[in-house]
Protein backbone atom coordinates (compact mmCIF):
# COMPACT_ATOMS: atom_id res chain seq x y z
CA UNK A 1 91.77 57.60 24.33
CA UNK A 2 91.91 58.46 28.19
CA UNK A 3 89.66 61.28 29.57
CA UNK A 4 91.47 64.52 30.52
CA UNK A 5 91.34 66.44 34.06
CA UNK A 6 88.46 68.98 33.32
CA UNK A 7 86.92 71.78 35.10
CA UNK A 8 83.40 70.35 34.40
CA UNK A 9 84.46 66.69 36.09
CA UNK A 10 82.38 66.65 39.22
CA UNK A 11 80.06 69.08 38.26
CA UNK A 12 76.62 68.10 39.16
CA UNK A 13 73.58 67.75 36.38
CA UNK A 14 69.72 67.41 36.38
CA UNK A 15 69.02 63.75 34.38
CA UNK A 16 65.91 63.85 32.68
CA UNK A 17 64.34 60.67 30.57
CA UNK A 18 61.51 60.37 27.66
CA UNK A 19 59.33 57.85 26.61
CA UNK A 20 59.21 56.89 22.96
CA UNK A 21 57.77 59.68 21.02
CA UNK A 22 57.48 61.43 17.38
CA UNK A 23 58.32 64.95 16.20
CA UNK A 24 56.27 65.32 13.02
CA UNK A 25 57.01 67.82 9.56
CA UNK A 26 53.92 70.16 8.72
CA UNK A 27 53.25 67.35 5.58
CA UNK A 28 53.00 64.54 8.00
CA UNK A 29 51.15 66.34 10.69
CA UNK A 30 48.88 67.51 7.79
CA UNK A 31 48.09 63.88 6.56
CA UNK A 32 48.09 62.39 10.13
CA UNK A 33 45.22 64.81 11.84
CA UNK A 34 43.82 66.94 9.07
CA UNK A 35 45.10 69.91 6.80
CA UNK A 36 45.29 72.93 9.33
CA UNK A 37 44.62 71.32 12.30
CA UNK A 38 45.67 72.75 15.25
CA UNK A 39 47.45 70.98 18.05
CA UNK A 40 46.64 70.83 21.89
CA UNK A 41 49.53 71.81 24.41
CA UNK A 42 49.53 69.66 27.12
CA UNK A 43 52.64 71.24 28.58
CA UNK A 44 55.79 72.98 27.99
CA UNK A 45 59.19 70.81 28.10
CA UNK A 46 62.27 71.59 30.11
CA UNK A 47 63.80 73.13 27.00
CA UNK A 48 62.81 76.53 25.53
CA UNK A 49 60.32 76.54 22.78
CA UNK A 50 59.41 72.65 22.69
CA UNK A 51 56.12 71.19 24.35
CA UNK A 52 54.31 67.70 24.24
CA UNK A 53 50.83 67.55 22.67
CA UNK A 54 47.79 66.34 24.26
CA UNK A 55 47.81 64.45 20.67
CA UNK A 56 49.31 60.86 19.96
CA UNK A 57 49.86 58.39 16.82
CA UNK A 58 50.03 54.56 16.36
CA UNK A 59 53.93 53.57 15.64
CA UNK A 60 53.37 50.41 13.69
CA UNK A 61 56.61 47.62 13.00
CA UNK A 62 56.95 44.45 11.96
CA UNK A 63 55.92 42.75 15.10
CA UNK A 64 53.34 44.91 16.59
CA UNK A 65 52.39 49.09 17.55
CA UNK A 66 52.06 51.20 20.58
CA UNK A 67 50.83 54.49 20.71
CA UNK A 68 53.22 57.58 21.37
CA UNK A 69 53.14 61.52 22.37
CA UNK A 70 53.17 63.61 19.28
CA UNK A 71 56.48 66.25 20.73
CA UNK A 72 56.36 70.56 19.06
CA UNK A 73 56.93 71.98 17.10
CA UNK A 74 56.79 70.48 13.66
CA UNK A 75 60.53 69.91 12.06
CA UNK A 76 61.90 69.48 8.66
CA UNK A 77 61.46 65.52 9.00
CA UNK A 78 59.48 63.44 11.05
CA UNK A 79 61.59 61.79 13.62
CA UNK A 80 60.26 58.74 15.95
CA UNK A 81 62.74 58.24 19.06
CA UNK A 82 62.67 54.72 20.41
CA UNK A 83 64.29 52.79 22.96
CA UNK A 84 65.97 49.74 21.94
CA UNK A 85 63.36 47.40 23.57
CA UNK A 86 60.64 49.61 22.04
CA UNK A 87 61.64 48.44 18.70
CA UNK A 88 62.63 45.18 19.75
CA UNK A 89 58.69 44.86 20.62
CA UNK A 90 57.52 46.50 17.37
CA UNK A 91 60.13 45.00 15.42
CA UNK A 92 61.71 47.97 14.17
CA UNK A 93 65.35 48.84 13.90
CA UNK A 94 66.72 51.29 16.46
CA UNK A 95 70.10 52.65 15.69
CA UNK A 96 72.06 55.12 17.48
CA UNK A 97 71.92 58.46 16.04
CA UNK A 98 71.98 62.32 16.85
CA UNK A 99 69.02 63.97 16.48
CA UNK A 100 68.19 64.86 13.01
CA UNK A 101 70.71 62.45 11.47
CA UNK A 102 68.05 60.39 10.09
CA UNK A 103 69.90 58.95 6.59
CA UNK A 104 69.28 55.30 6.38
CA UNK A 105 67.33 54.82 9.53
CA UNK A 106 64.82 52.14 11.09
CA UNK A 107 61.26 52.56 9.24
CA UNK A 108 57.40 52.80 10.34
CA UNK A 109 54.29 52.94 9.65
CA UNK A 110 52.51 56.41 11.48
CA UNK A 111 49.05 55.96 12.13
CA UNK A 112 46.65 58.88 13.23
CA UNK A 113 43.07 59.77 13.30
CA UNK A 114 42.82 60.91 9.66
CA UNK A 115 45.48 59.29 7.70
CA UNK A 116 48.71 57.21 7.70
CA UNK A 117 52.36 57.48 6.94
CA UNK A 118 55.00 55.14 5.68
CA UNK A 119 58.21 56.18 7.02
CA UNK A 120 61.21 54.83 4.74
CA UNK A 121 63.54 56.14 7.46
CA UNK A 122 63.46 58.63 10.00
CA UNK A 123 63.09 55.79 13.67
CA UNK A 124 66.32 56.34 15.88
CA UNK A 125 67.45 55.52 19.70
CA UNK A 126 68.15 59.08 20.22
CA UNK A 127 72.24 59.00 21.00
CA UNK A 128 72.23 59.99 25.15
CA UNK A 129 73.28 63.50 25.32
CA UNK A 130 73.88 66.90 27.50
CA UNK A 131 72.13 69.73 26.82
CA UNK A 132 73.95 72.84 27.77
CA UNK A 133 73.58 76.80 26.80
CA UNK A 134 76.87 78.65 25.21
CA UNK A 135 77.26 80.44 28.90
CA UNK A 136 76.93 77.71 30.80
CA UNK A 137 79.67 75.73 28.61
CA UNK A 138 82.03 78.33 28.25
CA UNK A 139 82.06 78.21 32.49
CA UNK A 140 82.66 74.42 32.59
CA UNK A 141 84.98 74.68 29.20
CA UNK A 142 83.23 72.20 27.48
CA UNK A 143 82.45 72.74 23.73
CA UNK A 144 79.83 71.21 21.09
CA UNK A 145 80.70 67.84 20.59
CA UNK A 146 82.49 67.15 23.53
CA UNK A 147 81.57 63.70 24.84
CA UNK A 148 80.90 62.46 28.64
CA UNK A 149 80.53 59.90 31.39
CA UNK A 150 78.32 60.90 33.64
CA UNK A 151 76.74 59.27 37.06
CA UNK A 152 73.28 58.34 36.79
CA UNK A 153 71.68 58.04 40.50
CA UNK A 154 68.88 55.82 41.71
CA UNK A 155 68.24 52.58 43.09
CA UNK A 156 70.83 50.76 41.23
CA UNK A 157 72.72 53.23 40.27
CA UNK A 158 74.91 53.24 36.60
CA UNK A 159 77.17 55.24 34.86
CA UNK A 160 76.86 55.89 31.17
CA UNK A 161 79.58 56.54 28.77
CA UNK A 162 79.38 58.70 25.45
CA UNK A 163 76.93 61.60 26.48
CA UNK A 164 77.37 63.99 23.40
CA UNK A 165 77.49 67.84 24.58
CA UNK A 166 75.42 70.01 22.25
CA UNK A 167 75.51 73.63 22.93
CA UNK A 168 72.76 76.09 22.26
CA UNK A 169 72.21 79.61 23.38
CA UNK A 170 68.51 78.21 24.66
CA UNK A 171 69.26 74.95 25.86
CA UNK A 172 68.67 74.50 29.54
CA UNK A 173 71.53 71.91 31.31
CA UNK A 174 70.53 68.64 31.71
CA UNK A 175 71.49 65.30 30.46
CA UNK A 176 68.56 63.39 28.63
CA UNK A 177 68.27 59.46 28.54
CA UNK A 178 65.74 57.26 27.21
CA UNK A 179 63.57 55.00 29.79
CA UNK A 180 65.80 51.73 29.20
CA UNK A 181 68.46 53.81 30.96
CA UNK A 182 66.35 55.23 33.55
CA UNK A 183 65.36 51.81 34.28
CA UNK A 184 68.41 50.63 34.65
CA UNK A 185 69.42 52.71 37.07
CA UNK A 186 66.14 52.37 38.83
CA UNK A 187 65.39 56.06 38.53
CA UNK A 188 61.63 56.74 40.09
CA UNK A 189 61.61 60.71 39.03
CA UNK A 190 62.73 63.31 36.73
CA UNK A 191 64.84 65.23 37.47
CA UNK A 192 67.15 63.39 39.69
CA UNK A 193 71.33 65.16 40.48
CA UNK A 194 74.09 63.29 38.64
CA UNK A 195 77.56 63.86 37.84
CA UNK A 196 79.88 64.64 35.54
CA UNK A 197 82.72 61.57 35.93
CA UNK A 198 85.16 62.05 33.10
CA UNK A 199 84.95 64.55 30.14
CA UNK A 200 87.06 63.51 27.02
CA UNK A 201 87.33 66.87 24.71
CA UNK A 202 86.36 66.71 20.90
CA UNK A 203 89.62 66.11 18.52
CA UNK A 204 89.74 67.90 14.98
């Protein structure tokens, strides 16, 4: 399928990158740190209503653990985002997914300062994306599922291919990647300008 001439092609867009990290339900969160324990801010993200916690866990695999940044608020299922040489390292299984399409994901062990949780499924490489409010997309006529290949600046630059478009009345536009990308591209800071290349619409 060949991309189409599009008003958003061109179109520049702030790339932002995360770290492995862990959005937990109230049960988990409950088991990890304590029954009504209250988390620690450490600062607001770049989209409305969701903030990192001063707070971490152990993610535990098959081959090893590393500690990572428990993300707010608490969800319907605990979700641990990975990039592919994360679990490589840990020995867990990374596959692509959107966010909250957990079924028959990667599984962990969650390790915190009052308990521990053995995740059956629920690990993913969190499938690149743009986030985008309703306003914004109706201007660039792009639409909720849309997919894109955008230009990723830096020292090496790279261009990535399949950057899912979710739309949101509070979503703020940027493109998110995991640090494997950023590295690849040799980005050294957030929030670096890239580009819309090609824009291939979503088919019924």
């Amino acid at each position: 399928m060949n991309p189409v001439e599009h008003p958003a092609t061109g179109h520049d867009v702030r790339i932002e990158y995360s770290a492995r990290h862990v959005h937990l339900s109230q049960e988990h969160q409950d088991i990890l740190f304590g029954a009504g324990y209250q988390m620690t801010q450490l600062k607001e993200l770049s989209q409305t209503g969701q903030y990192a916690y001063e707070e971490k866990v152990i993610i535990k695999g098959a081959k090893g653990q590393a500690e990572a940044r428990v993300l707010g608020p608490c969800r319907k299922q605990t979700q641990v985002e990975l990039a592919f040489s994360d679990g490589f390292k840990l020995g867990i299984e990374t596959p692509v997914r959107v966010s909250g399409d957990l079924a028959g994901t990667g599984k962990c062990e969650l390790i915190g300062p009052k308990g521990s949780v053995e995740l059956s499924e629920g690990v993913i490489n969190d499938a690149r994306h743009l986030h985008i409010s309703d306003k914004e997309a109706e201007t660039l006529g792009l639409k909720n599922g849309d997919t894109l290949s955008v230009r990723v600046p830096g020292a090496t630059p790279i261009t990535v291919h399949d950057v899912a478009v979710r739309v949101h009345p509070s979503f703020r536009m940027n493109i998110h990647l995991d640090t494997d990308e950023a590295n690849a591209a040799s980005l050294s800071e957030q929030g670096a300008t890239g580009s819309i290349v090609d824009v291939w619409p979503k088919t019924a």
